[in-house]
N, C-alpha and C. Protein backbone atom coordinates (compact mmCIF):
# COMPACT_ATOMS: atom_id res chain seq x y z
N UNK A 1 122.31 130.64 99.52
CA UNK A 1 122.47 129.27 99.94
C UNK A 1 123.59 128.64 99.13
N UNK A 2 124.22 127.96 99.79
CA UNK A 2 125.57 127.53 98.88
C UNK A 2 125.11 125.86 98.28
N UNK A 3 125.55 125.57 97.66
CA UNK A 3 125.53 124.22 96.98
C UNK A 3 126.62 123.78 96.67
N UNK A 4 126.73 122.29 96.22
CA UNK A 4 127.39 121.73 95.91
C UNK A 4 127.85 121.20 94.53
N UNK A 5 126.77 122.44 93.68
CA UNK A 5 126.05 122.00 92.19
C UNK A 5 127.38 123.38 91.51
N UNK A 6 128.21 122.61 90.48
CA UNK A 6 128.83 123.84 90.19
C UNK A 6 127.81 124.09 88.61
N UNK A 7 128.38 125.18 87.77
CA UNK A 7 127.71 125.71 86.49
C UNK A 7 127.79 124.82 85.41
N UNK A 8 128.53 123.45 85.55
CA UNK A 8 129.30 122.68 84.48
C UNK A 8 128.43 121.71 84.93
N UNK A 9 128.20 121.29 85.81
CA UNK A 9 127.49 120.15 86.58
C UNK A 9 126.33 119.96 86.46
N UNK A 10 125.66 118.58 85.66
CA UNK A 10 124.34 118.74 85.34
C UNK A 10 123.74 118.46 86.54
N UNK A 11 122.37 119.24 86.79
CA UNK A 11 121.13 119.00 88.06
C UNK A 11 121.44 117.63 88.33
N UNK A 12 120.80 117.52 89.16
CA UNK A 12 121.06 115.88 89.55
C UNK A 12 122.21 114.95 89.76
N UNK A 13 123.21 115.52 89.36
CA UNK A 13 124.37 114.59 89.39
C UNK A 13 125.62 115.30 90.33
N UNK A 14 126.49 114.48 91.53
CA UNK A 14 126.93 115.08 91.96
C UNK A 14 128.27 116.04 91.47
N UNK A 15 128.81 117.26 92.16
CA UNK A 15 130.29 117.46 90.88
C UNK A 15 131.18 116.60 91.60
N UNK A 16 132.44 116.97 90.77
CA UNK A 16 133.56 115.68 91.38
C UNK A 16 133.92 116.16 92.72
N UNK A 17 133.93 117.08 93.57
CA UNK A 17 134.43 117.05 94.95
C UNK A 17 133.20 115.93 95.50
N UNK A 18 132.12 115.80 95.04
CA UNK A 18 131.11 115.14 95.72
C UNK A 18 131.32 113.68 95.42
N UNK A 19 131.76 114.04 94.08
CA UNK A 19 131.77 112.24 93.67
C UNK A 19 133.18 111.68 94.46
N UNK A 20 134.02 112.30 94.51
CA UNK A 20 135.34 111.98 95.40
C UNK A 20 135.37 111.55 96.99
N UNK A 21 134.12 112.51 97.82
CA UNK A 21 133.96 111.84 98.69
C UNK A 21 132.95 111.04 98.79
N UNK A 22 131.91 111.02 97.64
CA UNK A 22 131.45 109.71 98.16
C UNK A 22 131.68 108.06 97.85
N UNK A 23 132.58 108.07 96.81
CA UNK A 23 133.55 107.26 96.18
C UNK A 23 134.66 106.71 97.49
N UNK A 24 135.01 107.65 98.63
CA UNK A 24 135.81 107.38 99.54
C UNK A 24 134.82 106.77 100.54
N UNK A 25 133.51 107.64 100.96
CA UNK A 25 132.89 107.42 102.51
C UNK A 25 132.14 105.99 101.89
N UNK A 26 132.04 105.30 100.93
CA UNK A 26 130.88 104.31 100.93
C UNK A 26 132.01 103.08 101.69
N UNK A 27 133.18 103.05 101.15
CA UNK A 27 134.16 102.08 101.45
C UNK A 27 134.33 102.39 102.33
N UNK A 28 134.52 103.17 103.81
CA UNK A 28 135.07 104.14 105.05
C UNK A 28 134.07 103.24 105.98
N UNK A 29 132.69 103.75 105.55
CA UNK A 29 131.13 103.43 106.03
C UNK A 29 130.94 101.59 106.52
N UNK A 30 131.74 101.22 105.31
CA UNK A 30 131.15 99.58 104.92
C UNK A 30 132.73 99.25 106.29
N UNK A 31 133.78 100.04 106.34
CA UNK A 31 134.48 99.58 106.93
C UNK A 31 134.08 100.01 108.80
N UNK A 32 133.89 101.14 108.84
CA UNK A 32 133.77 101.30 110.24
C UNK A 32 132.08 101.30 110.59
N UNK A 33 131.63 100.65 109.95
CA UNK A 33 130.09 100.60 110.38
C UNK A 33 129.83 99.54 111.64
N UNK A 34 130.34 98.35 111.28
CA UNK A 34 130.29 97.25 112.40
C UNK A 34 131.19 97.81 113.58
N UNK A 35 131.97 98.73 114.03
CA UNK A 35 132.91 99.29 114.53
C UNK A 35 131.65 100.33 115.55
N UNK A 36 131.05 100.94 114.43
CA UNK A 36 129.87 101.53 114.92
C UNK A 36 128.63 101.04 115.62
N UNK A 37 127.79 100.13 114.64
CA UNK A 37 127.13 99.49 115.44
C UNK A 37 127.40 98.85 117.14
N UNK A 38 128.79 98.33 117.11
CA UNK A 38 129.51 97.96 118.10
C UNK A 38 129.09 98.79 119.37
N UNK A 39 129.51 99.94 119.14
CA UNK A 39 129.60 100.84 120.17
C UNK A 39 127.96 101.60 120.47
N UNK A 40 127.10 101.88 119.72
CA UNK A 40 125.90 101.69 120.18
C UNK A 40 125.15 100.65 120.75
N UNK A 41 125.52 99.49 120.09
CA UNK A 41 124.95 98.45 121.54
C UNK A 41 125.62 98.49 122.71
N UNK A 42 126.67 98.86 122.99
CA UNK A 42 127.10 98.98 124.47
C UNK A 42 126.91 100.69 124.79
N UNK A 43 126.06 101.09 124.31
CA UNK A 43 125.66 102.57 124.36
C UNK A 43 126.58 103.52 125.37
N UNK A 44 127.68 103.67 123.99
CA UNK A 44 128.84 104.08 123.63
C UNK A 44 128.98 105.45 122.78
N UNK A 45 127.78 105.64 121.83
CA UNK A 45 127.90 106.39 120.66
C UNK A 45 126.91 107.81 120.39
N UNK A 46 127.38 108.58 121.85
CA UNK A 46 126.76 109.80 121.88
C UNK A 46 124.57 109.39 121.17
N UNK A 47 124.75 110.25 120.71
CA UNK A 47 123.42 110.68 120.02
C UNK A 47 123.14 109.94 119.04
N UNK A 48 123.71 108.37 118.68
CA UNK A 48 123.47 107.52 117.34
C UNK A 48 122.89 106.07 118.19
N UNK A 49 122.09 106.06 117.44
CA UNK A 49 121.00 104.85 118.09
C UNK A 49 121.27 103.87 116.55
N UNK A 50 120.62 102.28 117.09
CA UNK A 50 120.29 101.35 115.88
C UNK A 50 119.04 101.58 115.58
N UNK A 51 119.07 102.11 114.00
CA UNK A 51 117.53 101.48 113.63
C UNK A 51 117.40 100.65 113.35
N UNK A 52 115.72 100.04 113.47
CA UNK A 52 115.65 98.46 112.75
C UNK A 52 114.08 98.95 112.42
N UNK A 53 114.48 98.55 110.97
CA UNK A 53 112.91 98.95 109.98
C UNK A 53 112.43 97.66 109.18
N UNK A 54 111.69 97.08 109.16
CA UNK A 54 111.53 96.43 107.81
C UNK A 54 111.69 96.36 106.47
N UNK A 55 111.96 95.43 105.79
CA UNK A 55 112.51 96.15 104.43
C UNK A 55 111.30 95.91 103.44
N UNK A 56 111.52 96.71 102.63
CA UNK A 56 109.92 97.39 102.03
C UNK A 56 109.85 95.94 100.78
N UNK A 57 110.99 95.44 100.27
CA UNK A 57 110.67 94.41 99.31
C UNK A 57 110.65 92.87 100.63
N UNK A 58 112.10 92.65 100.79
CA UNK A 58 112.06 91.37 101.51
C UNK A 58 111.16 91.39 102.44
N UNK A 59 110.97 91.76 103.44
CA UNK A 59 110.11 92.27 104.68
C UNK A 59 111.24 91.59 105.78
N UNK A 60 112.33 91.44 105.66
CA UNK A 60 113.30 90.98 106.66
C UNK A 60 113.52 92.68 107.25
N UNK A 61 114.05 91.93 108.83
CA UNK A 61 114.34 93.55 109.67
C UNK A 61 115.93 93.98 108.92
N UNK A 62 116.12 95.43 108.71
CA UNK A 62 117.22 95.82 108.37
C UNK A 62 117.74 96.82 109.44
N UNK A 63 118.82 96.71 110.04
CA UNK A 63 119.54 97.64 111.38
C UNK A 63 120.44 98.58 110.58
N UNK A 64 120.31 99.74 110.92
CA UNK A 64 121.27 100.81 110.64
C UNK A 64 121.56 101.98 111.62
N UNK A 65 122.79 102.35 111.95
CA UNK A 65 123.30 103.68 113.22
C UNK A 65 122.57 104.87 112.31
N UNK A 66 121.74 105.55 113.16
CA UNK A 66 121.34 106.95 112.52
C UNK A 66 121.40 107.40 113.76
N UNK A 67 121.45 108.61 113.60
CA UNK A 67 121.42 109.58 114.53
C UNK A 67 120.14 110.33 115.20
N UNK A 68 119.65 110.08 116.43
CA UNK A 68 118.14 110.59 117.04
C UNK A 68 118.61 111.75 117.39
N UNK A 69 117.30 112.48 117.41
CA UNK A 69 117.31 113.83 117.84
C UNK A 69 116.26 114.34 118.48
N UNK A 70 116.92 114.70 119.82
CA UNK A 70 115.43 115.13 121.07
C UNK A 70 115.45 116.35 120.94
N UNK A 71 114.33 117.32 120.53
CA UNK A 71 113.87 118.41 120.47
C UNK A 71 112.80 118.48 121.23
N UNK A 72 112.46 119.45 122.47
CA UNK A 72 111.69 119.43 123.24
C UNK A 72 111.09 118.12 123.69
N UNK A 73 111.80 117.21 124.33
CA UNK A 73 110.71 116.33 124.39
C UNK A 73 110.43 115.01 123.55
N UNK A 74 110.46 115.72 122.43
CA UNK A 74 109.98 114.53 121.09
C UNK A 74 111.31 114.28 120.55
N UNK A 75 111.09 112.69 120.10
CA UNK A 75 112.78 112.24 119.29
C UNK A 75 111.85 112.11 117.38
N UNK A 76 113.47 112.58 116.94
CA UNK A 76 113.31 112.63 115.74
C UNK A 76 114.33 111.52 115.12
N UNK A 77 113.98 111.22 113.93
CA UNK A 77 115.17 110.96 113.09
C UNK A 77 115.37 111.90 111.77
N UNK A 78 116.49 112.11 111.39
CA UNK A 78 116.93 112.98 110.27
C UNK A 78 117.87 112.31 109.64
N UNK A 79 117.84 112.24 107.98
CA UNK A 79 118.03 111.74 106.90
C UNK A 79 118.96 112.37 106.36
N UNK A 80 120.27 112.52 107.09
CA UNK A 80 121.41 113.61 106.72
C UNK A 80 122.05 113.02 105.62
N UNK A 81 122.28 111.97 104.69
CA UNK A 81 122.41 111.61 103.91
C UNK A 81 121.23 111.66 102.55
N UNK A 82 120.02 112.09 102.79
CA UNK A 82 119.17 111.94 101.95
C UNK A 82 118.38 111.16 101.96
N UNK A 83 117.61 110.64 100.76
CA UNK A 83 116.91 109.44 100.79
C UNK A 83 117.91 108.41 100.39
N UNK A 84 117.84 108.03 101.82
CA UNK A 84 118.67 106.66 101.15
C UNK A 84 117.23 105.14 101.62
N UNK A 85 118.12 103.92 101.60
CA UNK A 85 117.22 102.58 101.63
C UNK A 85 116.51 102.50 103.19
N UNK A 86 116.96 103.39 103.77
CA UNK A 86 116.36 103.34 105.34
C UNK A 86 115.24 104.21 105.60
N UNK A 87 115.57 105.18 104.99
CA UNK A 87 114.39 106.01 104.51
C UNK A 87 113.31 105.79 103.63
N UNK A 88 113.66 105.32 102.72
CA UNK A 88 112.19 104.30 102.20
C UNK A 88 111.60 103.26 102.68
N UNK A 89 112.23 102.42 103.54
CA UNK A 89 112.29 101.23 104.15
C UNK A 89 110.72 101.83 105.13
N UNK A 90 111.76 102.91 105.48
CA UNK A 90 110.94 103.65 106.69
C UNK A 90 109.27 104.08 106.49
N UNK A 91 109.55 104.78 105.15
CA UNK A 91 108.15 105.35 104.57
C UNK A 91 107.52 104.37 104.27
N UNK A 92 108.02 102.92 104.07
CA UNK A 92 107.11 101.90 103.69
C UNK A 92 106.25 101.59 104.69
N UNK A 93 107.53 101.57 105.82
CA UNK A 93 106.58 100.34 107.22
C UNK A 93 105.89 101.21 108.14
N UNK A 94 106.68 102.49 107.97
CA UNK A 94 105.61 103.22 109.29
C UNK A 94 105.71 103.00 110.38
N UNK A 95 106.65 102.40 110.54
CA UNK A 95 107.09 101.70 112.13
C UNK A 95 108.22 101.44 112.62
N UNK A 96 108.99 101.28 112.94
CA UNK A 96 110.54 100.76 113.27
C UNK A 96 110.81 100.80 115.24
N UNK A 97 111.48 100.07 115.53
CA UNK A 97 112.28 100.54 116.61
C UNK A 97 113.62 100.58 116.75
N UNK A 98 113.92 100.98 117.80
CA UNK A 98 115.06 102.01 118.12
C UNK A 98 116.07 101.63 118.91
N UNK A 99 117.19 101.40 119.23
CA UNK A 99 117.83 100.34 120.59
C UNK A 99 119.15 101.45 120.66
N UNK A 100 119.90 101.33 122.05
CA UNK A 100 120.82 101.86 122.23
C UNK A 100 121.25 101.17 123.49
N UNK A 101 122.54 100.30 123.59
CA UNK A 101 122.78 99.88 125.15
C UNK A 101 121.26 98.44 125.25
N UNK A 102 121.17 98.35 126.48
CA UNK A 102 120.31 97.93 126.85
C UNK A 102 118.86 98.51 126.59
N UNK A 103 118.67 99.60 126.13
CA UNK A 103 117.65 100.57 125.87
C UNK A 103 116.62 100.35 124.43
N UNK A 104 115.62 99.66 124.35
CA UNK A 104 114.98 99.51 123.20
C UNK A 104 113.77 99.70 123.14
N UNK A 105 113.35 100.21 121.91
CA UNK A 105 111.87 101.01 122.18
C UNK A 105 111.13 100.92 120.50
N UNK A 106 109.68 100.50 120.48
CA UNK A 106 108.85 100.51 119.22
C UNK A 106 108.71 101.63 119.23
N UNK A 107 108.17 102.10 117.73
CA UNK A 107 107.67 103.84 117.18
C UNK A 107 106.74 103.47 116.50
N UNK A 108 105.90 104.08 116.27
CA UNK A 108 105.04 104.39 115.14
C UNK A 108 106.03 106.05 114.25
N UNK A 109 106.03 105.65 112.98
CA UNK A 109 106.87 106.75 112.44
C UNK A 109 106.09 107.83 111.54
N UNK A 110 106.13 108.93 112.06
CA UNK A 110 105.43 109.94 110.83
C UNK A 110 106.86 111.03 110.38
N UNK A 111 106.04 111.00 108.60
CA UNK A 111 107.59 111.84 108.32
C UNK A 111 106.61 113.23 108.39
N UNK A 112 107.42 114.43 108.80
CA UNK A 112 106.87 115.54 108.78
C UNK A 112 107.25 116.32 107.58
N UNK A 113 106.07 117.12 107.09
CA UNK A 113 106.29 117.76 105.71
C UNK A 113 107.37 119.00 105.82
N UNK A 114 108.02 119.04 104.86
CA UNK A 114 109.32 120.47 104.96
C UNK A 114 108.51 121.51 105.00
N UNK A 115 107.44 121.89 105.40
CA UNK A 115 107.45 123.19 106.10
C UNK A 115 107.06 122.94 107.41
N UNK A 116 106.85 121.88 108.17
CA UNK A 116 107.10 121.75 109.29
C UNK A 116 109.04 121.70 109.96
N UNK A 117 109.58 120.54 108.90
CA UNK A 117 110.92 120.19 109.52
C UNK A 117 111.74 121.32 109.24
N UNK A 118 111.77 122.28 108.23
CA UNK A 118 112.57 123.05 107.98
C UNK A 118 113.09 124.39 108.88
N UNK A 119 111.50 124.58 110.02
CA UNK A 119 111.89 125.48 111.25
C UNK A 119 112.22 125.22 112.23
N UNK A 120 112.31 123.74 112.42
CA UNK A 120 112.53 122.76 113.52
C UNK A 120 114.13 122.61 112.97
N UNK A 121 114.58 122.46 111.84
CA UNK A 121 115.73 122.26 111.78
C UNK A 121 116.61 123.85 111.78
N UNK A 122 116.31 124.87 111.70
CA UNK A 122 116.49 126.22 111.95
C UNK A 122 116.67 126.17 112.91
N UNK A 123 115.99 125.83 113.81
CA UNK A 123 115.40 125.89 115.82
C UNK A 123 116.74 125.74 116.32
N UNK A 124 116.66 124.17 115.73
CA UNK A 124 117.89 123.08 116.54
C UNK A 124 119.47 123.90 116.01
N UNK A 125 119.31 124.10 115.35
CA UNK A 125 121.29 125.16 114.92
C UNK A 125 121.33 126.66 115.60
N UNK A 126 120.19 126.93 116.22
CA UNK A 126 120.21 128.89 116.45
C UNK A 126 121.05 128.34 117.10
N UNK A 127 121.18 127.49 118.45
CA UNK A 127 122.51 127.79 119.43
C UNK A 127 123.32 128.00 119.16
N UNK A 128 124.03 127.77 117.48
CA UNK A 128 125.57 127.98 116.79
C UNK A 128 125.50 129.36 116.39
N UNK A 129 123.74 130.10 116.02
CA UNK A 129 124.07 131.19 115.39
C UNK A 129 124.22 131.97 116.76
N UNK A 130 123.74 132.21 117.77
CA UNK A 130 123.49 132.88 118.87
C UNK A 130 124.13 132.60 120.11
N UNK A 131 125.43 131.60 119.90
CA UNK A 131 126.21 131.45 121.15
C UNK A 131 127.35 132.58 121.52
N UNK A 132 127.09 133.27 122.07
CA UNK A 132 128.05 134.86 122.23
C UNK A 132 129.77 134.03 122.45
N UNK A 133 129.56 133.00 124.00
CA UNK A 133 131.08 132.10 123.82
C UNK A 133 131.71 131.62 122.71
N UNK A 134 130.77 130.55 121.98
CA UNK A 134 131.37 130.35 120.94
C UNK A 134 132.18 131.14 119.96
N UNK A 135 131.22 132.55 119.53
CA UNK A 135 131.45 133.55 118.67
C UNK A 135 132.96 134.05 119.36
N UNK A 136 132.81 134.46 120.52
CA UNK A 136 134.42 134.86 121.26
C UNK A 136 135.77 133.95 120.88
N UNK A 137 135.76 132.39 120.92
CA UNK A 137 136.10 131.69 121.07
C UNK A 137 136.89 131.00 119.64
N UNK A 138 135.83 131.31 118.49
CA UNK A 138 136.10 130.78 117.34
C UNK A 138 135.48 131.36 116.03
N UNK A 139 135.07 132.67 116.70
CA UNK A 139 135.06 133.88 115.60
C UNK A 139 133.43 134.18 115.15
N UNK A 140 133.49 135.46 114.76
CA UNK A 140 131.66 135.57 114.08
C UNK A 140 131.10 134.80 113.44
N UNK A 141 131.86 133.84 112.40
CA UNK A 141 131.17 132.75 111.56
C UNK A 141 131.07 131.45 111.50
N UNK A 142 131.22 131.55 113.15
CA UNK A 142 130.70 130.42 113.89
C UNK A 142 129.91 129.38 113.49
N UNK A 143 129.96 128.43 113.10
CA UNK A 143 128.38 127.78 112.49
C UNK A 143 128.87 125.54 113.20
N UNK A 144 128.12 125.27 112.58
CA UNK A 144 128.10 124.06 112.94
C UNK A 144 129.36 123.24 112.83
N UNK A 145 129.34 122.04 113.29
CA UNK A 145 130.46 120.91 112.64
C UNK A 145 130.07 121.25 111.27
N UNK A 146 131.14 120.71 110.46
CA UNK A 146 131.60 120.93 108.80
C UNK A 146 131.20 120.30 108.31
N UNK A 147 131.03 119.10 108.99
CA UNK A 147 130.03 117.90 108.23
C UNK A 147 128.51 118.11 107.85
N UNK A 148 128.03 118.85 109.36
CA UNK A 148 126.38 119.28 108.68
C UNK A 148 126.45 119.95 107.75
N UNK A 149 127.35 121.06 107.57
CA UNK A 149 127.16 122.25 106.44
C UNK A 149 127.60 121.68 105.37
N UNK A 150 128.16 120.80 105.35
CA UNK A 150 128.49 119.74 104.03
C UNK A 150 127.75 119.25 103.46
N UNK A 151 126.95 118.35 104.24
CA UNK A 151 125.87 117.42 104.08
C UNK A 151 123.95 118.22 103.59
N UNK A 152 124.17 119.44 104.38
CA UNK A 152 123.43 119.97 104.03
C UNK A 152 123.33 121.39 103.42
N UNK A 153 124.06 121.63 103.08
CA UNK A 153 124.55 122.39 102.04
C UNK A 153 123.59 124.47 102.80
N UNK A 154 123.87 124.46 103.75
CA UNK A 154 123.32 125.78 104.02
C UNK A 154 124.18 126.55 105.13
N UNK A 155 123.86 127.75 105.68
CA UNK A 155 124.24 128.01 106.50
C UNK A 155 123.31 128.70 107.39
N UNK A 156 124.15 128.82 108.59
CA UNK A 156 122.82 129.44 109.93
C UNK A 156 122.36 130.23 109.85
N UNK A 157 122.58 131.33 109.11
CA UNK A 157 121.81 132.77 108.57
C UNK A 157 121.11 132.64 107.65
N UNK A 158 121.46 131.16 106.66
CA UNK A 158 120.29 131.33 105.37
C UNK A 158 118.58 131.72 106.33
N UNK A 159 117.72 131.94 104.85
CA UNK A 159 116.55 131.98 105.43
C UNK A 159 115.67 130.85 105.54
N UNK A 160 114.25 130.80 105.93
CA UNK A 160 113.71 129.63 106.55
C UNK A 160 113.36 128.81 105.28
N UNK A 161 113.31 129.95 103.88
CA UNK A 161 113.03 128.82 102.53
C UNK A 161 113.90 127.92 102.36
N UNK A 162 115.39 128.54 102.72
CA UNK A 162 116.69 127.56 102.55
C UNK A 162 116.43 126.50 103.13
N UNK A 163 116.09 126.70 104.13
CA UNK A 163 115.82 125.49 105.43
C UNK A 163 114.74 124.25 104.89
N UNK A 164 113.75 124.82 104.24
CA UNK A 164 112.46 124.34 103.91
C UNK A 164 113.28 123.44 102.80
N UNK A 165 113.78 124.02 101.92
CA UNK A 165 114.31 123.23 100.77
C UNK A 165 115.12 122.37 100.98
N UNK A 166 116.00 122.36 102.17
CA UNK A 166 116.37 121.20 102.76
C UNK A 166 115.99 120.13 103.48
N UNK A 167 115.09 120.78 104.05
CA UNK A 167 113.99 119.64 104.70
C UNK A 167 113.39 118.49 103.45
N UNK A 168 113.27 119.14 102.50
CA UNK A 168 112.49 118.39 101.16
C UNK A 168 113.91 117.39 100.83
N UNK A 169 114.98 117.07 100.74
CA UNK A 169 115.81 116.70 100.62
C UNK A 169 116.24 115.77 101.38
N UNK A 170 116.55 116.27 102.87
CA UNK A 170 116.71 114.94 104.22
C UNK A 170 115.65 115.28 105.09
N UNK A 171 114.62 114.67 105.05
CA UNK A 171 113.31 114.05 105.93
C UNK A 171 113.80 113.75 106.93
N UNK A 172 112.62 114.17 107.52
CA UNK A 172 112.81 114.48 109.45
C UNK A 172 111.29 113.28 109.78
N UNK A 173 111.84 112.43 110.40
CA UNK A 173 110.74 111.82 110.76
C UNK A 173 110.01 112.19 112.06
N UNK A 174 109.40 112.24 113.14
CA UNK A 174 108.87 111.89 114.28
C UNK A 174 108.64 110.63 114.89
N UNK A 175 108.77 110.05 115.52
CA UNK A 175 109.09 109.33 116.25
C UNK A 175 108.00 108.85 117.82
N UNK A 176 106.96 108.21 117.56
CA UNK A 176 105.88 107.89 118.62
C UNK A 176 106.07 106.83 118.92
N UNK A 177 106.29 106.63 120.62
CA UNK A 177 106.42 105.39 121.01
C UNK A 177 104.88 104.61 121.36
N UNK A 178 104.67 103.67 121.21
CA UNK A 178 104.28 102.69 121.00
C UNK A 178 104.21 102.04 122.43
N UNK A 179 103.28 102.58 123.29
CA UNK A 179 103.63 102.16 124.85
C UNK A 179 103.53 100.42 125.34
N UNK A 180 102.34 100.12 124.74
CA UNK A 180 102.43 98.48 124.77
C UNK A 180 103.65 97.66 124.46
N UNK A 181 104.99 97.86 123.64
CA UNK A 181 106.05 97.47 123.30
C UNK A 181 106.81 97.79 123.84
N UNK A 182 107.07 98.68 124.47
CA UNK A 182 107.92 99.24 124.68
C UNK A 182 108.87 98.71 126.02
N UNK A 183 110.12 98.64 125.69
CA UNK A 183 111.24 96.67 126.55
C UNK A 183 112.77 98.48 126.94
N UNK A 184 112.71 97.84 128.58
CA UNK A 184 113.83 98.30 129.26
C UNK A 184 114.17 97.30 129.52
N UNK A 185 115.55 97.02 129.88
CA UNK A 185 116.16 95.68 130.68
C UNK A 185 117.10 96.31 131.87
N UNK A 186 117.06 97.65 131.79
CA UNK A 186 117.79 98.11 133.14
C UNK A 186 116.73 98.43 134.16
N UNK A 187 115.68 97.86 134.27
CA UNK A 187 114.58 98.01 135.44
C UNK A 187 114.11 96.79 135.85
């Protein structure tokens, strides 16, 4: 499993390629975020929805673009940044909803434990390990956008512990709608 942790680099702290980009993406983020949000309310922005969670001290609603993810059926959210304030926000309230476009919907939120999310997140990448086109197209070591393997520091062949240990890292929530709440405005 590759990391981002070099031999000089104490646990816990990022090394400087990490501190460099995240020293760049916080200012990038703060700049094209409203840019972002933008384009998910006119549901514009592929696979990135608004969350809106409560906040675990103020109790005011807090909105943030994360990215949903439909696996069979069921939508997830995933914490590709880590634990950050949306993710606790999240574990606080247990609840949030979801908007995209005209499209808005309550959840009840459960986070699933990393040995559940970690084969679910295996699941969702085989298509990169096992796409024969792709492999033709852009070689045997084919693997995801650069950003996931960045962000999550593995690759499609690691094994399912790799996976697991990442799951413990960016939390995979589940996502239950809440049928009594639940507001279309295109019907």
């Amino acid at each position: 499993m590759s990391t981002s942790q070099s031999a000089a680099t104490p646990p816990g702290r990022p090394d400087r390629r990490a501190r460099v980009v995240l020293r760049v993406a916080g200012p990038l983020f703060r700049l094209v975020g409203p840019l972002v949000r933008g384009l998910i309310r006119r549901g514009l922005a592929g696979p990135n929805v608004l969350l809106t969670v409560r906040g675990r001290s103020s109790g005011q609603p807090r909105t943030v673009p994360v990215a949903m993810l439909d696996l069979g059926g069921v939508r997830y959210l995933q914490a590709s940044f880590g634990i950050t304030n949306w993710v606790r926000n999240l574990r606080a309230a247990g609840e949030a909803s979801v908007s995209r476009g005209s499209w808005s919907e309550a959840f009840d939120v459960v986070e699933l434990p990393p040995e559940t999310a970690g084969p679910m997140l295996r699941d969702a990448l085989a298509p990169f390990h096992r796409s024969r086109v792709l492999r033709a197209l852009l070689g045997p070591t084919v693997g995801p956008p650069a950003a996931i393997q960045y962000l999550y520091h593995f690759r499609i062949d690691d094994t399912l512990e790799e996976y697991v240990a990442e799951a413990r890292r960016h939390p995979l929530f589940e996502l239950r709608p809440k049928e009594a709440t639940r507001t279309d405005s295109t019907s």
